[in-house]
N, C-alpha and C. Protein backbone atom coordinates (compact mmCIF):
# COMPACT_ATOMS: atom_id res chain seq x y z
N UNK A 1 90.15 266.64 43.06
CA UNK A 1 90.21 265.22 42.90
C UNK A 1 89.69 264.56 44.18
N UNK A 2 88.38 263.57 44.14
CA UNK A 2 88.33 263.34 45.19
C UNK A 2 88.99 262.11 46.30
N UNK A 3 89.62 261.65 45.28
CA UNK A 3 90.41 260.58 46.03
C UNK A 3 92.15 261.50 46.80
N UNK A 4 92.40 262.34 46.73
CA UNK A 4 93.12 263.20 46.99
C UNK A 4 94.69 262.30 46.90
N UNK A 5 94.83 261.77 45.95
CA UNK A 5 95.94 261.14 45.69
C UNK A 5 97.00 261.99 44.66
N UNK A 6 98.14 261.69 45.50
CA UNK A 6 99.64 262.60 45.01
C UNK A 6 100.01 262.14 43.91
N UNK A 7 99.84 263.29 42.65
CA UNK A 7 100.57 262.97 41.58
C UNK A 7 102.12 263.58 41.46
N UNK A 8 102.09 264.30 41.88
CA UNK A 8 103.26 264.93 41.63
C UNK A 8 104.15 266.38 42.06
N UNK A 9 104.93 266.96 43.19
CA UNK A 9 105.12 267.93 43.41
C UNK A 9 105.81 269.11 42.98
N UNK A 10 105.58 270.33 43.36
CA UNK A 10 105.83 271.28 42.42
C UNK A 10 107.37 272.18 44.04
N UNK A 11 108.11 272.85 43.68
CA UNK A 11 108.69 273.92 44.00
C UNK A 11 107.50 275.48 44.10
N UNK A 12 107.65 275.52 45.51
CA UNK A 12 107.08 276.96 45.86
C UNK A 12 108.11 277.99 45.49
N UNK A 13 107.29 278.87 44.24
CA UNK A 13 107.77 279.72 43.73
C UNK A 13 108.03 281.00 44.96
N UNK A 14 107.60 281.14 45.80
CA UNK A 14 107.31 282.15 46.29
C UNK A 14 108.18 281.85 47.80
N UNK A 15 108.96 283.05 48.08
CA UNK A 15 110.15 283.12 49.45
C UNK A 15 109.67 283.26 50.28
N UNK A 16 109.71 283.25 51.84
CA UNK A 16 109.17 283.18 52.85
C UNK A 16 108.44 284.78 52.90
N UNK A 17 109.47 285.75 52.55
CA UNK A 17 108.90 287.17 52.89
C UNK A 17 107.97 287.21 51.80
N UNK A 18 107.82 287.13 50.54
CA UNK A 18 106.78 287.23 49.82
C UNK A 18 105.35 286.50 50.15
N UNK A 19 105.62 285.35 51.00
CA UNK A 19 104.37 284.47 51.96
C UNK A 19 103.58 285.50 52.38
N UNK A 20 104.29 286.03 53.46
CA UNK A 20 103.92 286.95 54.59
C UNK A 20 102.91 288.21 54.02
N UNK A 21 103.48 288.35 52.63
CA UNK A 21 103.17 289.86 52.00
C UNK A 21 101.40 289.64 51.66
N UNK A 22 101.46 288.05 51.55
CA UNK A 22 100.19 287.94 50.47
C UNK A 22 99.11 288.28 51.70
N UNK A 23 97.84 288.42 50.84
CA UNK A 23 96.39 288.52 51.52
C UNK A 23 95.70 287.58 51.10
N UNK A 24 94.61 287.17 52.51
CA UNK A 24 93.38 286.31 52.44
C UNK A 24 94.27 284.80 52.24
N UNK A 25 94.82 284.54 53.10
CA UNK A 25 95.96 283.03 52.86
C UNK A 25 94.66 282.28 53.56
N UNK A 26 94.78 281.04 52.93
CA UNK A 26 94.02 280.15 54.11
C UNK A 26 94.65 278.27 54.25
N UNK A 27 94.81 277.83 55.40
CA UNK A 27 95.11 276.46 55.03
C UNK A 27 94.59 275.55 53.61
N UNK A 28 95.30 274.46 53.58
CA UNK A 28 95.26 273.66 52.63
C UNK A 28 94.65 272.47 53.00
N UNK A 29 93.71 271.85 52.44
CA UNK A 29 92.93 271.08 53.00
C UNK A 29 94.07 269.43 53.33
N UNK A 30 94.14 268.55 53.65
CA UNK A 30 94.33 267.48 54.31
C UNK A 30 95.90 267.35 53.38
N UNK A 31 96.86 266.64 53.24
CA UNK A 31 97.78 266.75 52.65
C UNK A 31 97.24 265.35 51.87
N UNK A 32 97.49 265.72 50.17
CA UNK A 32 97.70 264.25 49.34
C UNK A 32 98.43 262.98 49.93
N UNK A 33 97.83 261.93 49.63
CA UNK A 33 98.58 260.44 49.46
C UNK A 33 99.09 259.87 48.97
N UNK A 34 100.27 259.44 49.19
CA UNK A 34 100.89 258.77 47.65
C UNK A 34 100.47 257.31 47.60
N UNK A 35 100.50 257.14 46.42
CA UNK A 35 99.80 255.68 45.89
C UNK A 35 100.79 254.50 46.89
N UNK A 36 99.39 253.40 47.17
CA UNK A 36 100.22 252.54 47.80
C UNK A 36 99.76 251.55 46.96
N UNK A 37 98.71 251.38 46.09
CA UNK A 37 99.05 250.10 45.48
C UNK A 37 99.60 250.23 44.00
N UNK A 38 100.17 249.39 43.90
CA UNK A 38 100.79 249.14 42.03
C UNK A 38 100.08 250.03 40.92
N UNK A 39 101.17 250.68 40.16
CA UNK A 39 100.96 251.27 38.95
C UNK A 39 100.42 249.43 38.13
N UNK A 40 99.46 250.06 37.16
CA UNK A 40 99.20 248.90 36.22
C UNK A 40 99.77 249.73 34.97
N UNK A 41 100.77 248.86 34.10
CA UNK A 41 100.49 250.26 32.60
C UNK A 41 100.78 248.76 31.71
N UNK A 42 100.78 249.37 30.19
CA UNK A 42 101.01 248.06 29.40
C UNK A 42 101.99 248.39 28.08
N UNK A 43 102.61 247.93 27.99
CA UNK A 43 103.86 248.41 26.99
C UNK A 43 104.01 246.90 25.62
N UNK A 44 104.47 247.40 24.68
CA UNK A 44 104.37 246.35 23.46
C UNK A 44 105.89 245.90 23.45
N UNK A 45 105.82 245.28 23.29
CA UNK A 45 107.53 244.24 23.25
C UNK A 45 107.83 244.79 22.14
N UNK A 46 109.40 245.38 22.17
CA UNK A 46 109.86 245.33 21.05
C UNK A 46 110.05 244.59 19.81
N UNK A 47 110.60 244.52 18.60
CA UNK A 47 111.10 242.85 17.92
C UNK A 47 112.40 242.23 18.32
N UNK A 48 112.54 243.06 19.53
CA UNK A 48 114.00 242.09 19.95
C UNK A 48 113.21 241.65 21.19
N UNK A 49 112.13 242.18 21.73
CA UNK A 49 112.19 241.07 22.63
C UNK A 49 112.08 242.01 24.16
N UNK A 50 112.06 243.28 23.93
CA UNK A 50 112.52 244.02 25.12
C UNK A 50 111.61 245.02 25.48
N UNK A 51 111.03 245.54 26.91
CA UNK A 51 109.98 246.29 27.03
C UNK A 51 110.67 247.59 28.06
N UNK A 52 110.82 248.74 28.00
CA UNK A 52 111.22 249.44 29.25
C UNK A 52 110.14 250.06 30.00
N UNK A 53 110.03 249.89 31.19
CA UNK A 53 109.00 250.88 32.26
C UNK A 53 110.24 251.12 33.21
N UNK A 54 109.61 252.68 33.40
CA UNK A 54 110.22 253.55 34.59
C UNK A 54 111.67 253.81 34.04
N UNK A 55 112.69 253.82 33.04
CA UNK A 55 113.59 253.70 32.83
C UNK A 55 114.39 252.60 32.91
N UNK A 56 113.86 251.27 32.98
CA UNK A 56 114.54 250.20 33.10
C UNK A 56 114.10 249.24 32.10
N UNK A 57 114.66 248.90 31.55
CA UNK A 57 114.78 247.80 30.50
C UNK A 57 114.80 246.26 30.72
N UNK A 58 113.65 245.50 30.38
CA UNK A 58 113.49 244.08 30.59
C UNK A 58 113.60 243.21 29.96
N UNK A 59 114.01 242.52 29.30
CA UNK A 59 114.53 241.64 28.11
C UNK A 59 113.44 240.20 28.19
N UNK A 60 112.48 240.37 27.56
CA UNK A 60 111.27 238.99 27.87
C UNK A 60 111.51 237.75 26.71
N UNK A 61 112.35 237.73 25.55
CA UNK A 61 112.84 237.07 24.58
C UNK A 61 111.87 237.48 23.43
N UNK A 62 112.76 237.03 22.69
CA UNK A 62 111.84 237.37 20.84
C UNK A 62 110.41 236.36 20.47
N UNK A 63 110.54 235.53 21.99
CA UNK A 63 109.07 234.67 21.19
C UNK A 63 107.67 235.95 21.92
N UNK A 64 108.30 236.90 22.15
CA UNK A 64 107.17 237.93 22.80
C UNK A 64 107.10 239.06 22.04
N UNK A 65 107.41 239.34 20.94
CA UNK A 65 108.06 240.21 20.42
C UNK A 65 106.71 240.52 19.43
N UNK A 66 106.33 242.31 19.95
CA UNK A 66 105.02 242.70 19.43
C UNK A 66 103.67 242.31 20.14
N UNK A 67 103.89 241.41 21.09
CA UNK A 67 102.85 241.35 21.78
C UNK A 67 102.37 242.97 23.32
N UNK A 68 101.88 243.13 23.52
CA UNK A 68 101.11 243.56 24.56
C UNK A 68 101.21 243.36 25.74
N UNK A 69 102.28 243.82 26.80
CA UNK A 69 101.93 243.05 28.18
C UNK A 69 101.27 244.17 29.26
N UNK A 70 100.83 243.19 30.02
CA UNK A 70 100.34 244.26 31.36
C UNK A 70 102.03 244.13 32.46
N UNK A 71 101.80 245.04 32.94
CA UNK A 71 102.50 245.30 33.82
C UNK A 71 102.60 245.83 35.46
N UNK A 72 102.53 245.84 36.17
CA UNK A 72 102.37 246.06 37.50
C UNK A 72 103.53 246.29 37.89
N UNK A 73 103.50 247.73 37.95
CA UNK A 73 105.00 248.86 38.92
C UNK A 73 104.45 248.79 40.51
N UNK A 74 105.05 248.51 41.29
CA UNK A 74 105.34 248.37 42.75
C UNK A 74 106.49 249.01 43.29
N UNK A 75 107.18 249.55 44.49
CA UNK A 75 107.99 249.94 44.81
C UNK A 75 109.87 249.42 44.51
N UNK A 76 109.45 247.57 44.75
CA UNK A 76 110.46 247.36 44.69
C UNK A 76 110.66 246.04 43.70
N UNK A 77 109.53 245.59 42.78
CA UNK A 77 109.18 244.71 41.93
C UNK A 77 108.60 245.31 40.62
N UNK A 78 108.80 244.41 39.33
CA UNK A 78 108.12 244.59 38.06
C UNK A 78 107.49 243.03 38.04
N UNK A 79 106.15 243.35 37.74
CA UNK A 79 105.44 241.55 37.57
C UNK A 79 105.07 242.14 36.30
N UNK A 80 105.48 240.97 35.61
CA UNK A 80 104.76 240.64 33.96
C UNK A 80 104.20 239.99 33.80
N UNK A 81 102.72 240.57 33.31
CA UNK A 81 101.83 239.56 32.94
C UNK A 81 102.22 238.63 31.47
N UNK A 82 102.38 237.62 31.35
CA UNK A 82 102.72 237.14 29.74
C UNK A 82 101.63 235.94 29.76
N UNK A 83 101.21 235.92 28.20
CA UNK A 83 100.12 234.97 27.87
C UNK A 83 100.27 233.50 29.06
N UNK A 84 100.96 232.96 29.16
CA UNK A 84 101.57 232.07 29.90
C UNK A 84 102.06 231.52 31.03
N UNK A 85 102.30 232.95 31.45
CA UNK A 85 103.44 232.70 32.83
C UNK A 85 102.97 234.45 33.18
N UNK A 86 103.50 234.29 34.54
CA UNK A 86 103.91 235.77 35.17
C UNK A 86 105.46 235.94 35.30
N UNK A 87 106.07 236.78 35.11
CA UNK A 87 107.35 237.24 35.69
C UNK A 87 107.40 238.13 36.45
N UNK A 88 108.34 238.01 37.83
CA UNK A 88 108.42 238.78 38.57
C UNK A 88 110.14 239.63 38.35
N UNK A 89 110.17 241.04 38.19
CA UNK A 89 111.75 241.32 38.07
C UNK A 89 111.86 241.93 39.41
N UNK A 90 113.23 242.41 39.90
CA UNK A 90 113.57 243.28 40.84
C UNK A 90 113.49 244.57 40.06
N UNK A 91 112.84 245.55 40.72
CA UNK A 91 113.21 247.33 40.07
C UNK A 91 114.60 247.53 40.39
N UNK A 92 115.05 248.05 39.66
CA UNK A 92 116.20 248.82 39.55
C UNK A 92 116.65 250.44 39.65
N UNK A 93 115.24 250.89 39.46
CA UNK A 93 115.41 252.56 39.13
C UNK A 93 114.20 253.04 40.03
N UNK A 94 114.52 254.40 40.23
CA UNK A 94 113.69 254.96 40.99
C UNK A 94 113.03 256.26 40.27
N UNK A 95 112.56 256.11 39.03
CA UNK A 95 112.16 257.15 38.18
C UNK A 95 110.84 256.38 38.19
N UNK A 96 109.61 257.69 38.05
CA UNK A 96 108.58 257.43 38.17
C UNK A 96 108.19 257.01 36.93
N UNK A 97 106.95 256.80 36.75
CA UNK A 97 105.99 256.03 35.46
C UNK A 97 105.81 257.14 34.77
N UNK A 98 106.18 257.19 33.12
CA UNK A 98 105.58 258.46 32.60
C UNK A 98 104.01 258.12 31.99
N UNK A 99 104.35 257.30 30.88
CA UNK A 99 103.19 256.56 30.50
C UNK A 99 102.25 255.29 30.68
N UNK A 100 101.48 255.10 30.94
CA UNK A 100 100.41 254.36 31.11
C UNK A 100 100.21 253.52 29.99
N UNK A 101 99.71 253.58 28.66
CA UNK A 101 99.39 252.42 28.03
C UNK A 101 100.57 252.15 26.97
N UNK A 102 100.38 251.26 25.93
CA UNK A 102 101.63 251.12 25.21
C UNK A 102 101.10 251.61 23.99
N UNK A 103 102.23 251.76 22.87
CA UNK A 103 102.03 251.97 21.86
C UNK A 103 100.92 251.56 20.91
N UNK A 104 100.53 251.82 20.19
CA UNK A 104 99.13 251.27 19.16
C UNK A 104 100.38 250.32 18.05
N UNK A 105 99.61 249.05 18.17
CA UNK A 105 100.37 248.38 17.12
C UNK A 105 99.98 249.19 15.93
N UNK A 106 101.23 248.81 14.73
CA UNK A 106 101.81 249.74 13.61
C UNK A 106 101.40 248.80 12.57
N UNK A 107 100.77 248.53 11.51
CA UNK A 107 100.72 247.72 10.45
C UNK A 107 100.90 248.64 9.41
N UNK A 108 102.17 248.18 8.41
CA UNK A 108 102.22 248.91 7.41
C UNK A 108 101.15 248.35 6.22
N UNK A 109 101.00 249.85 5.53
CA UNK A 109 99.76 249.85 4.50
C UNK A 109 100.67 249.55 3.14
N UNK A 110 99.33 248.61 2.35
CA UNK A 110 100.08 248.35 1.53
C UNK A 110 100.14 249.55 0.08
């Protein structure tokens, strides 16, 4: 990846003496970065009115309900984009972003 940005870390399977055992080891090039600017993702309002990112739940009212918002994850803020207005929330949780875009609106067939 050439932007060498940190998605996500893993547990070294392997114990210090099993390190030692291996052959042809060589450094690791520069260590990843973790993102410093805002996740963007976009999630569909429920019909009550309610969108969750990161594990936290936002309540935007039922006149939003089925629409599409953008969203912007930051460390310690949620900004909502809405046709109208922006909202800014406080985060609450410290669980990362799983998904990125929102659901495909659903129209039932007749």
């Amino acid at each position: 990846m050439p932007t060498r940005e940190l998605l996500r870390t893993r547990p070294n399977p392997f114990t210090a003496d099993q390190v030692r055992t291996l052959r042809g080891l060589r450094r690791a090039g520069p260590p990843p970065r973790p993102r410093t600017e805002p996740i963007t993702v976009q999630r569909r309002v429920s019909n009550t009115g309610v969108v969750m990112v990161a594990g936290q739940k936002i309540a935007l009212g039922r006149l939003h309900a089925g629409r599409v918002v953008t969203i912007h994850v930051a460390d310690t803020t949620l900004t909502i984009e809405l046709d109208d207005d922006t909202r800014i929330v406080r985060r609450t949780t410290t669980q990362p972003v799983r998904s990125i875009k929102a659901h495909r609106p659903r129209k039932a067939t007749p």
